[in-house]
PDB file of N, CA and C in Angstrom:
ATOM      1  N   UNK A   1       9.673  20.461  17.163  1.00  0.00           N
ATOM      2  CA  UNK A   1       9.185  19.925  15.911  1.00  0.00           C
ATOM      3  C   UNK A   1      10.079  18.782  15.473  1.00  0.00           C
ATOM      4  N   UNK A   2       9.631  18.115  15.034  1.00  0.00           N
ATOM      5  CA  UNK A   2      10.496  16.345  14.439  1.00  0.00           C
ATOM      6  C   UNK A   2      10.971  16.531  12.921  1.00  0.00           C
ATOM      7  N   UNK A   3      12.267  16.044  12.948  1.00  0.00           N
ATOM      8  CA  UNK A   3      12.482  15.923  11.715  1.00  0.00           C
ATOM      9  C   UNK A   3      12.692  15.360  10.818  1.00  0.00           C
ATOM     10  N   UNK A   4      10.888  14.630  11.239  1.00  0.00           N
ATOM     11  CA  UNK A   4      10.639  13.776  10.434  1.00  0.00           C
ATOM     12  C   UNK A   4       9.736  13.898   9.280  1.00  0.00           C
ATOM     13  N   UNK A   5       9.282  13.782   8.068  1.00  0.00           N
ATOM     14  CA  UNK A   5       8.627  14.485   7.009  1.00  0.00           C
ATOM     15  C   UNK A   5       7.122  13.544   7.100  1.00  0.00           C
ATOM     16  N   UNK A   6       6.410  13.915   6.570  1.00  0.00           N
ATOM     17  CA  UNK A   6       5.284  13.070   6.710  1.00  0.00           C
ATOM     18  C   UNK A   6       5.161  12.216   5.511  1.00  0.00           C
ATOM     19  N   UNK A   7       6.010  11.855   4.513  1.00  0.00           N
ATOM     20  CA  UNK A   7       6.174  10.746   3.543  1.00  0.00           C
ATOM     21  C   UNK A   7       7.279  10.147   4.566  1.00  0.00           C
ATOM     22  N   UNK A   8       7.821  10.410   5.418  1.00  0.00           N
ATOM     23  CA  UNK A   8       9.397   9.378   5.808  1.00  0.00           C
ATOM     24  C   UNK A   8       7.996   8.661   7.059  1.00  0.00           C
ATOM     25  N   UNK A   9       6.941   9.119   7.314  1.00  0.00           N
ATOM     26  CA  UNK A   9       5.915   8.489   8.425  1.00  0.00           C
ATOM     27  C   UNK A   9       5.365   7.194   7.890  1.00  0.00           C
ATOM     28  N   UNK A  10       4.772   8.143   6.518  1.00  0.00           N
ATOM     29  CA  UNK A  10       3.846   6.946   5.541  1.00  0.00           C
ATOM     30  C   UNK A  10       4.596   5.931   5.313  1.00  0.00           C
ATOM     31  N   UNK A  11       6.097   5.913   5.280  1.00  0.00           N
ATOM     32  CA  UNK A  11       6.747   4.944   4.651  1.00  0.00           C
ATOM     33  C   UNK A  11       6.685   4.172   5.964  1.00  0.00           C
ATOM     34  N   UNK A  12       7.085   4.252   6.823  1.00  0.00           N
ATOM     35  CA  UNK A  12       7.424   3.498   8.277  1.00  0.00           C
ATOM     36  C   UNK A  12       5.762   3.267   8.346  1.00  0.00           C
ATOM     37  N   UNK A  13       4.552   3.564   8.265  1.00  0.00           N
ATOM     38  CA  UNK A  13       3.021   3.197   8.527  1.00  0.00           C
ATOM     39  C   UNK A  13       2.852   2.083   7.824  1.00  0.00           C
ATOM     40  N   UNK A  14       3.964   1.775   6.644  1.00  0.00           N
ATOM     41  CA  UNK A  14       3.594   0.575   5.757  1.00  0.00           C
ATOM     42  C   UNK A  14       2.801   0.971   4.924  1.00  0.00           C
ATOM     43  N   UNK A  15       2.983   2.036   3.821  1.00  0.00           N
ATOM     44  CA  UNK A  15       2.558   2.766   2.954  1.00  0.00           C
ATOM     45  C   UNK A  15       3.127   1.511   1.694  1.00  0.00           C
ATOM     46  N   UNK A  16       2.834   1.439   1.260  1.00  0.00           N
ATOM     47  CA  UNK A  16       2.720   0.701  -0.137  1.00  0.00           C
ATOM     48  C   UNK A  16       3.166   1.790  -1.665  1.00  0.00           C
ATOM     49  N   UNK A  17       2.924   3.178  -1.394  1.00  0.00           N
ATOM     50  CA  UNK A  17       3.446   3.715  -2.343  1.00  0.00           C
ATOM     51  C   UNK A  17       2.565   4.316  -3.155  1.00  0.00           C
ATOM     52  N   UNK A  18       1.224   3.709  -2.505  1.00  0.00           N
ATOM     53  CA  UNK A  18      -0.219   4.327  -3.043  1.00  0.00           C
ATOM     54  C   UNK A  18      -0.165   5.466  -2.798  1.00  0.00           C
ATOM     55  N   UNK A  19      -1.311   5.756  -3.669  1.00  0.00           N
ATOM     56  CA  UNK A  19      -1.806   7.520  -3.278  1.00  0.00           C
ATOM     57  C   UNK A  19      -2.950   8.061  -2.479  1.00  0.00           C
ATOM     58  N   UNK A  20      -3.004   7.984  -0.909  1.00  0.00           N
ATOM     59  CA  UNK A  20      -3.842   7.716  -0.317  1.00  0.00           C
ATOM     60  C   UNK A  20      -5.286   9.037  -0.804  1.00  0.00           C
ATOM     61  N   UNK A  21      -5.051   9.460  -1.661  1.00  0.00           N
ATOM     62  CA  UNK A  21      -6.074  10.408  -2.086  1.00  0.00           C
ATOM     63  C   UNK A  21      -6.806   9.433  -3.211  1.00  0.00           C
ATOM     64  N   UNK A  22      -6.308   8.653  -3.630  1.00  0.00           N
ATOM     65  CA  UNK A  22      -7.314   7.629  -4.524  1.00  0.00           C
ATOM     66  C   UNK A  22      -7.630   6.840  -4.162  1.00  0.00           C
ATOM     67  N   UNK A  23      -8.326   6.673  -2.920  1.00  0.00           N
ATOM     68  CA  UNK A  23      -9.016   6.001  -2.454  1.00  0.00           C
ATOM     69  C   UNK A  23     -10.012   6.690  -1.524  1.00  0.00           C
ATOM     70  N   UNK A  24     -10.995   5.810  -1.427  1.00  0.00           N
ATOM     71  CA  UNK A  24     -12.005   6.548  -0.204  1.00  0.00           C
ATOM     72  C   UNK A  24     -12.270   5.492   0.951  1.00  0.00           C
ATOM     73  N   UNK A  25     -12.107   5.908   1.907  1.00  0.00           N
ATOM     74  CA  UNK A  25     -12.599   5.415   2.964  1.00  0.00           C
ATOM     75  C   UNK A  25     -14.276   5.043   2.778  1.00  0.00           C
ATOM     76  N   UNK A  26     -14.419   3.440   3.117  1.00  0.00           N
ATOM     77  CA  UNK A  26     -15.673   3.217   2.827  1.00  0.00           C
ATOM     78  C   UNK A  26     -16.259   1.902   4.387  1.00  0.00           C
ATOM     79  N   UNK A  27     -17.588   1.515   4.523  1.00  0.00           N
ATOM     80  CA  UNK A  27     -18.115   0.661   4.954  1.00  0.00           C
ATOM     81  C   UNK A  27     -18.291  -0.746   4.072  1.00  0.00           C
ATOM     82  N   UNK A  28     -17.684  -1.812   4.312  1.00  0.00           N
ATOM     83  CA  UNK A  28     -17.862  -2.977   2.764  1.00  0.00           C
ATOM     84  C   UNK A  28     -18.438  -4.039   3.613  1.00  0.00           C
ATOM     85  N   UNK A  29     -18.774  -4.955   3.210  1.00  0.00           N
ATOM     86  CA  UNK A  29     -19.365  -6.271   3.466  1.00  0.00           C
ATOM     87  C   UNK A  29     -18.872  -7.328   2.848  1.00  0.00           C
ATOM     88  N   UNK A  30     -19.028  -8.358   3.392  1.00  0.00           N
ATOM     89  CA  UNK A  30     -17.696  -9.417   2.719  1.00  0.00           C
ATOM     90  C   UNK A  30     -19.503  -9.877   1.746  1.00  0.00           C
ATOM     91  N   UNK A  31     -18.969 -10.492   0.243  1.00  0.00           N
ATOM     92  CA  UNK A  31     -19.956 -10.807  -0.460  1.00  0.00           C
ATOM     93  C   UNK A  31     -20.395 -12.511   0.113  1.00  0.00           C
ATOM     94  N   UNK A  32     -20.054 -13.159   0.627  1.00  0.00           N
ATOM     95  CA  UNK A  32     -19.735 -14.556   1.414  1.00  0.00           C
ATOM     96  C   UNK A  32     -21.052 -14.697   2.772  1.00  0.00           C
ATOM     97  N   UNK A  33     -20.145 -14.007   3.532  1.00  0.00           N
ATOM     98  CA  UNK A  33     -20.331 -14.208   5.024  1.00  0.00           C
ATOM     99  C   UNK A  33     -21.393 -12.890   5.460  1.00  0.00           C
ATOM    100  N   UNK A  34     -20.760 -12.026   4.505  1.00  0.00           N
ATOM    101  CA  UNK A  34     -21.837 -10.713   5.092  1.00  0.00           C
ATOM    102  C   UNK A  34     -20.895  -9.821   6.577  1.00  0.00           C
ATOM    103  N   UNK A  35     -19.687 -10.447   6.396  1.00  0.00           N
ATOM    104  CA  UNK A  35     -19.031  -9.881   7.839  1.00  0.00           C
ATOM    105  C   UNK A  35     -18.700  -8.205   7.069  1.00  0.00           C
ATOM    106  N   UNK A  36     -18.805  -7.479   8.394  1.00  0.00           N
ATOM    107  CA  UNK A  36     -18.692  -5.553   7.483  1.00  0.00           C
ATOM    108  C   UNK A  36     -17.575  -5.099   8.023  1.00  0.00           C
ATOM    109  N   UNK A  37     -16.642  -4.648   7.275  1.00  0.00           N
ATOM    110  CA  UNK A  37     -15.509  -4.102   7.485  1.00  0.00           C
ATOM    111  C   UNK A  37     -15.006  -2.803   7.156  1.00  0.00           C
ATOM    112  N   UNK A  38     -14.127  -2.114   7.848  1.00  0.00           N
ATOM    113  CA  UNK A  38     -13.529  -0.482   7.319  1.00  0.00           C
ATOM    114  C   UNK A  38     -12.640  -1.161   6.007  1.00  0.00           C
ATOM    115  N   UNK A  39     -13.214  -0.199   4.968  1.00  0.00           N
ATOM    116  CA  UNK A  39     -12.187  -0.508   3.678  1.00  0.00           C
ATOM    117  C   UNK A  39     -11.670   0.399   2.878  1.00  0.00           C
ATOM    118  N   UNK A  40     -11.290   0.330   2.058  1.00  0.00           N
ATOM    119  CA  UNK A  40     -10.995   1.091   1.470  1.00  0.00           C
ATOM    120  C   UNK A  40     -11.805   0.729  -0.273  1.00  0.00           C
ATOM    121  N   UNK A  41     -12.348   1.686  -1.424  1.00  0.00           N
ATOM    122  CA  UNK A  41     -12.648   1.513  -2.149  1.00  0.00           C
ATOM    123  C   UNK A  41     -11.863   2.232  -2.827  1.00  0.00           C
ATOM    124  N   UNK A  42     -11.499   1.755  -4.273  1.00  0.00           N
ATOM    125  CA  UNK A  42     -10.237   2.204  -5.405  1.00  0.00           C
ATOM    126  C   UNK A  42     -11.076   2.777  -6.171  1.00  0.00           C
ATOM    127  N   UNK A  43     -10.656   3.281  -7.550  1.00  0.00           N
ATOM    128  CA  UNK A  43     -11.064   3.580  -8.398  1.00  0.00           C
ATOM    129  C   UNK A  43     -11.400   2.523  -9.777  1.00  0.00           C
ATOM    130  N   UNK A  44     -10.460   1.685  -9.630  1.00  0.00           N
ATOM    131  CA  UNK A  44     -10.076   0.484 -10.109  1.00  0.00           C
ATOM    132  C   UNK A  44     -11.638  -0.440 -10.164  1.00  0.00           C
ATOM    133  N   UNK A  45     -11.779   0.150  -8.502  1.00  0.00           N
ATOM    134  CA  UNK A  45     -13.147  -1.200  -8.363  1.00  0.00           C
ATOM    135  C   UNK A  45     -13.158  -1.865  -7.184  1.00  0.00           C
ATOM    136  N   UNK A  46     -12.079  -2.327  -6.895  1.00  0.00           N
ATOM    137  CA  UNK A  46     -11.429  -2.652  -5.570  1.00  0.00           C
ATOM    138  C   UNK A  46     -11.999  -2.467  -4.550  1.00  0.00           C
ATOM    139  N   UNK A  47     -12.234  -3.326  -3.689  1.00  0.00           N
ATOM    140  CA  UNK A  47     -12.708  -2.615  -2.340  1.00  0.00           C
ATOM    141  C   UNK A  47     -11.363  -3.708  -1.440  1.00  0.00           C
ATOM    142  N   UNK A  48     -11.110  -3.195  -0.784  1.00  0.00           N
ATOM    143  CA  UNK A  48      -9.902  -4.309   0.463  1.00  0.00           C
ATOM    144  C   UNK A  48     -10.708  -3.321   1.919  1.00  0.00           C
ATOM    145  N   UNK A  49     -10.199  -4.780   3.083  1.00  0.00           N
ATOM    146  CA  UNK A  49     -10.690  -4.443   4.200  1.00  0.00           C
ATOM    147  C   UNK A  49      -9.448  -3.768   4.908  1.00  0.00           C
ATOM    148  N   UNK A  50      -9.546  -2.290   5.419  1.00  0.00           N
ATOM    149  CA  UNK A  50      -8.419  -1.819   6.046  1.00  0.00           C
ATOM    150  C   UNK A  50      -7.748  -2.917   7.618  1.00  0.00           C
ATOM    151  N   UNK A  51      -6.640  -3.680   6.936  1.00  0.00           N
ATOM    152  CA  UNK A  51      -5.942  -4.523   7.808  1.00  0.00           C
ATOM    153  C   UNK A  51      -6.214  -5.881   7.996  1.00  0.00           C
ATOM    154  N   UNK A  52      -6.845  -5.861   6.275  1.00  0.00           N
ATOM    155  CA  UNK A  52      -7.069  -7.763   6.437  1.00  0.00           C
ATOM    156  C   UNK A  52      -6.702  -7.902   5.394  1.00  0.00           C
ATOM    157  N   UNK A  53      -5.453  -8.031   4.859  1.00  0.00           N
ATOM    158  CA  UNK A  53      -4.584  -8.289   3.863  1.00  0.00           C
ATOM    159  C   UNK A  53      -4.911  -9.613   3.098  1.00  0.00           C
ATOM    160  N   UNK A  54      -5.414 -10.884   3.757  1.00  0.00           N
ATOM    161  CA  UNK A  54      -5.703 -11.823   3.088  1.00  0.00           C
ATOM    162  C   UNK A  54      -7.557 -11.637   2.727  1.00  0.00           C
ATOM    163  N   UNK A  55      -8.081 -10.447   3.028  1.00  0.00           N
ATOM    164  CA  UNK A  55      -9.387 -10.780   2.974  1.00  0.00           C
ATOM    165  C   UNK A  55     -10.304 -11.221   3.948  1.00  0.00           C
ATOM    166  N   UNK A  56     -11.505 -11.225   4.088  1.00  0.00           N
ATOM    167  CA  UNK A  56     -12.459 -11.360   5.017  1.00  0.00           C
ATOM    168  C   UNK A  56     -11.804 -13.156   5.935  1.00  0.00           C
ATOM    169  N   UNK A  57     -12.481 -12.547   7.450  1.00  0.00           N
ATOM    170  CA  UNK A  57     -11.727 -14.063   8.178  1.00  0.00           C
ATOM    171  C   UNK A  57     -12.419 -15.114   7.715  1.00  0.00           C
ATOM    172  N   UNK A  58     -13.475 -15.527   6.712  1.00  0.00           N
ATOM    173  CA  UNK A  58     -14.132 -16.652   6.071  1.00  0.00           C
ATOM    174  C   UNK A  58     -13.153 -16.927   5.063  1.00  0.00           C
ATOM    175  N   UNK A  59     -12.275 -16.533   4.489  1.00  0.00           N
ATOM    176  CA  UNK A  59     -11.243 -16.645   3.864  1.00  0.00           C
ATOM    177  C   UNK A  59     -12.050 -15.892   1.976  1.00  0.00           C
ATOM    178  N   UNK A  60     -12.966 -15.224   2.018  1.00  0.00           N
ATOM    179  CA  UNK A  60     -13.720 -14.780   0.976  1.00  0.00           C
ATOM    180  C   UNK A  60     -12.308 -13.379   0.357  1.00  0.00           C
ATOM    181  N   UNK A  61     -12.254 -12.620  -1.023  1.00  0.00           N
ATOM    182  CA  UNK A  61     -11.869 -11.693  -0.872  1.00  0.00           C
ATOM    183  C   UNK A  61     -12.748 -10.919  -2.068  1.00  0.00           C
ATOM    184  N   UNK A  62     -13.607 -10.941  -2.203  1.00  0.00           N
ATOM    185  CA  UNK A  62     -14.555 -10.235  -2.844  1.00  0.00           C
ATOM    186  C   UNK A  62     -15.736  -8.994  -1.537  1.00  0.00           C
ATOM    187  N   UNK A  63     -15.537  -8.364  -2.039  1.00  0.00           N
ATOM    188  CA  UNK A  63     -16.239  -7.119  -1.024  1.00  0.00           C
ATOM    189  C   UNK A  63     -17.061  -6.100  -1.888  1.00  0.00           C
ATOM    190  N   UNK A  64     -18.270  -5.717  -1.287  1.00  0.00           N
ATOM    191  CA  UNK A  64     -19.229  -4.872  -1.120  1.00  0.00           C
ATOM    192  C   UNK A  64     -19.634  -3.405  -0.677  1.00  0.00           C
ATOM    193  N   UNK A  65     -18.927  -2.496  -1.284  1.00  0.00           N
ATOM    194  CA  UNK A  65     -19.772  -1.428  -0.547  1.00  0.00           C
ATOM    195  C   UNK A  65     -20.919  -1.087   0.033  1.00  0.00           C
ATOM    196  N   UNK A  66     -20.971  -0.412   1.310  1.00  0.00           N
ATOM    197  CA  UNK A  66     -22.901  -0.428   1.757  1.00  0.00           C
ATOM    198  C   UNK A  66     -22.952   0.737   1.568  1.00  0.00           C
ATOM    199  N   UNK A  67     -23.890   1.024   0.854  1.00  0.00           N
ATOM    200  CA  UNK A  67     -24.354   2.647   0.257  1.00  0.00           C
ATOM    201  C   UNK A  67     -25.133   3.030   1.041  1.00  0.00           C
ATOM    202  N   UNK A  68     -24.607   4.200   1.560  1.00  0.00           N
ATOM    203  CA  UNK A  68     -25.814   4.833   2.519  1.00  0.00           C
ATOM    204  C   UNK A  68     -26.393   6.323   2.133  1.00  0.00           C
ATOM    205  N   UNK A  69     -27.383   6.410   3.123  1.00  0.00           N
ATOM    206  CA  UNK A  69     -28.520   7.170   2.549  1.00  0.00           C
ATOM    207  C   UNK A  69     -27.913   8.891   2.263  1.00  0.00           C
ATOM    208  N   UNK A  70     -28.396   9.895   1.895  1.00  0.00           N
ATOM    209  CA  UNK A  70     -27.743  11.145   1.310  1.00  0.00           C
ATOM    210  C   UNK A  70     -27.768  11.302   2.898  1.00  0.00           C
ATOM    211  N   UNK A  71     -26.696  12.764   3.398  1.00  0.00           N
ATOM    212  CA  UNK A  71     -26.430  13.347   4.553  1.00  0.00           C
ATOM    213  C   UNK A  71     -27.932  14.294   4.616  1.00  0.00           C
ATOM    214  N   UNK A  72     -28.618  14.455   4.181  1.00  0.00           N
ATOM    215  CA  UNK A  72     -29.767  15.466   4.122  1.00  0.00           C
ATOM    216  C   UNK A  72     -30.979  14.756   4.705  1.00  0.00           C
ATOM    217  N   UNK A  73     -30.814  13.034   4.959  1.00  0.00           N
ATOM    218  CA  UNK A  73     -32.098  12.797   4.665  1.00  0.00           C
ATOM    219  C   UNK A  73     -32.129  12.425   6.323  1.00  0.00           C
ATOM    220  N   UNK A  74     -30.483  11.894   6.923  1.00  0.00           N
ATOM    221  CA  UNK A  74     -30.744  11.861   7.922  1.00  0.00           C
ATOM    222  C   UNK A  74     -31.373  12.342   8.977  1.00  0.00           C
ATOM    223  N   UNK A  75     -31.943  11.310   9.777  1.00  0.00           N
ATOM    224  CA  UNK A  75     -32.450  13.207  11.025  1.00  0.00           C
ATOM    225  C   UNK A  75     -31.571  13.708  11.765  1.00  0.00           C
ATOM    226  N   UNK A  76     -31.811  14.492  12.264  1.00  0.00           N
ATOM    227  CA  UNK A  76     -31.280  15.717  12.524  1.00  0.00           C
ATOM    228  C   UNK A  76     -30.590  15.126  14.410  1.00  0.00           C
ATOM    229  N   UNK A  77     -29.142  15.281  14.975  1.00  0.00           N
ATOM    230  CA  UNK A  77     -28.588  15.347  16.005  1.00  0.00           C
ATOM    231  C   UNK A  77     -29.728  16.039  17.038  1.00  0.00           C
ATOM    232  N   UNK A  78     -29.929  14.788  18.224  1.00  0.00           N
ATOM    233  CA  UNK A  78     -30.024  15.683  19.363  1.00  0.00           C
ATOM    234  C   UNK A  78     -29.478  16.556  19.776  1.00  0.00           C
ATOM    235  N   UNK A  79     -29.925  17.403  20.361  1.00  0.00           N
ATOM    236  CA  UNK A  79     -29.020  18.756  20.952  1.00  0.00           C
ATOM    237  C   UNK A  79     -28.762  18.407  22.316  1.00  0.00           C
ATOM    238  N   UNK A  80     -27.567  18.316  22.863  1.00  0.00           N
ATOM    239  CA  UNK A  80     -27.108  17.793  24.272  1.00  0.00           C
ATOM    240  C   UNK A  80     -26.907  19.124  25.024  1.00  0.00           C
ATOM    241  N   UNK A  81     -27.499  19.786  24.869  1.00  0.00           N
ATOM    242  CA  UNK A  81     -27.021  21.445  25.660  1.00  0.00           C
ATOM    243  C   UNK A  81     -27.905  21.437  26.670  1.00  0.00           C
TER     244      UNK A  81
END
């Protein structure tokens, strides 16, 4: 086992100090270009693209969540058995 703590990780991951529980992992769209990126959405309002610190590569930094449909409505997984 390492004895290393999992805040001494976050800090070395380039943790910022945030609280990664206030945020949600989301799908965004740059409002510009339309390019779709992993982001993160705040509570604040915020949406940032996970690992594009300056913002979408059109140089835009305004972003979009894409709302998707309820988990119920999807259809249903092939069965690979």
């Amino acid at each position: 086992m390492s004895d290393c703590s999992m805040d001494d990780r976050s800090k070395r991951a380039g943790d910022t100090g945030r609280n990664a529980e206030q945020s949600r992992k989301v799908a965004a769209t740059c409002t510009s270009c339309n390019a779709v990126y992993a982001a993160e959405a705040w509570p604040d309002g915020k949406v940032r693209p996970i690992g594009r610190r300056e913002g979408c590569r059109c140089g835009e930094t305004d972003f979009k969540v894409i709302e998707t449909a309820e988990s119920d409505s999807m259809p249903p997984r092939p069965d690979n058995s």
